[in-house]
Protein backbone atom coordinates (compact mmCIF):
# COMPACT_ATOMS: atom_id res chain seq x y z
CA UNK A 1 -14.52 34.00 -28.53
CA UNK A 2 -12.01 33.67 -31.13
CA UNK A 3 -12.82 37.68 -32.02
CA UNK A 4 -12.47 38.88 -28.77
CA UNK A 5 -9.15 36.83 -27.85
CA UNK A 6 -7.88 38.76 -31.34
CA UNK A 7 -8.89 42.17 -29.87
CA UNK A 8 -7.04 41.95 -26.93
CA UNK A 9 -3.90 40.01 -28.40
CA UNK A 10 -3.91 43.32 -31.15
CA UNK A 11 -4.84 45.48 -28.14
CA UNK A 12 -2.37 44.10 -25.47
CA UNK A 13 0.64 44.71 -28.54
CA UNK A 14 -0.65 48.26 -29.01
CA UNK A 15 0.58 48.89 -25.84
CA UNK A 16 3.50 47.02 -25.77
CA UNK A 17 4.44 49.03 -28.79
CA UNK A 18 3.92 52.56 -27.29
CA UNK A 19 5.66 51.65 -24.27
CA UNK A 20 8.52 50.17 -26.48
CA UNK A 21 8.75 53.78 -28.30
CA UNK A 22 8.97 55.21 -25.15
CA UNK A 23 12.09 52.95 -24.31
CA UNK A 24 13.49 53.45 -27.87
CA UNK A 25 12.90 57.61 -27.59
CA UNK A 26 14.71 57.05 -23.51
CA UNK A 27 17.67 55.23 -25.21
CA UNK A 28 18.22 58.09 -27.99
CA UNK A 29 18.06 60.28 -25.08
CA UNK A 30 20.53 58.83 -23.16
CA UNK A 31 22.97 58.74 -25.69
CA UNK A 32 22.49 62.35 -26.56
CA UNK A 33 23.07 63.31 -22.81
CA UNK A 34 25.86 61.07 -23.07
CA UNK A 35 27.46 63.07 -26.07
CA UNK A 36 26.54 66.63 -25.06
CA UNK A 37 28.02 65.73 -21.40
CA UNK A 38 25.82 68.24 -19.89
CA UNK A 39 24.47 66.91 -16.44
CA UNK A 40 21.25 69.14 -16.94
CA UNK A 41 20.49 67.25 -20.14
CA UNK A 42 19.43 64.44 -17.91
CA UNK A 43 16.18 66.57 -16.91
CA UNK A 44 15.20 65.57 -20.26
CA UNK A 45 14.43 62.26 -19.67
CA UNK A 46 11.71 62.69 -16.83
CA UNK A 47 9.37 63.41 -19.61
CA UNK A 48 10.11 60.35 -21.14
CA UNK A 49 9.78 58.51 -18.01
CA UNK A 50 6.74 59.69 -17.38
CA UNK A 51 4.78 58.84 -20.28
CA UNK A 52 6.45 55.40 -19.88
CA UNK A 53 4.86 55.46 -17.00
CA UNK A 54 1.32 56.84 -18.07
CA UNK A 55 1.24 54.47 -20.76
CA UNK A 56 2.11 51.83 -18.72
CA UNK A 57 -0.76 52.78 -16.19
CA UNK A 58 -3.41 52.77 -19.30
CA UNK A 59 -2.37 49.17 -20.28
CA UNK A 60 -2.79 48.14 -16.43
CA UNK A 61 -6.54 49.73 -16.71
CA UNK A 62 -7.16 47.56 -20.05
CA UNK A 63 -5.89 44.28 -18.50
CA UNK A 64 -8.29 44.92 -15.38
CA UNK A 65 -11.27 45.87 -17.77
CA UNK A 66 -10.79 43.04 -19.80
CA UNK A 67 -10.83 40.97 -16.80
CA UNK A 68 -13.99 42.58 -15.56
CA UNK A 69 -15.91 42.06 -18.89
């Protein structure tokens, strides 16, 4: 038991650390939209968002696997 909990505690914070580089890249971006002041910049943060989101849909699918195991 003590093996598994450790797999899914190093899992669980692999996530949580590609979704935080996500946030970290969205935050750059912002400020660099900020500093160019070019409204149209801002279409380059949907990408960002959207692997946010992706990434945050494959750590969904490993909590409910987990749970099914």
């Amino acid at each position: 038991m003590s093996s598994t909990k450790a797999r899914i505690y190093d899992d669980c914070l692999e996530h949580e650390s590609a979704i935080w580089e996500y946030v970290e890249q969205l935050g750059d971006q912002r400020i660099k939209n900020y500093e160019t002041g070019k409204i149209e910049d801002l279409d380059l943060i949907i990408p960002i968002l959207n692997s946010i989101a992706n990434e945050i849909e494959r750590y969904r699918e490993y909590i409910r696997e987990v749970k099914n195991e």
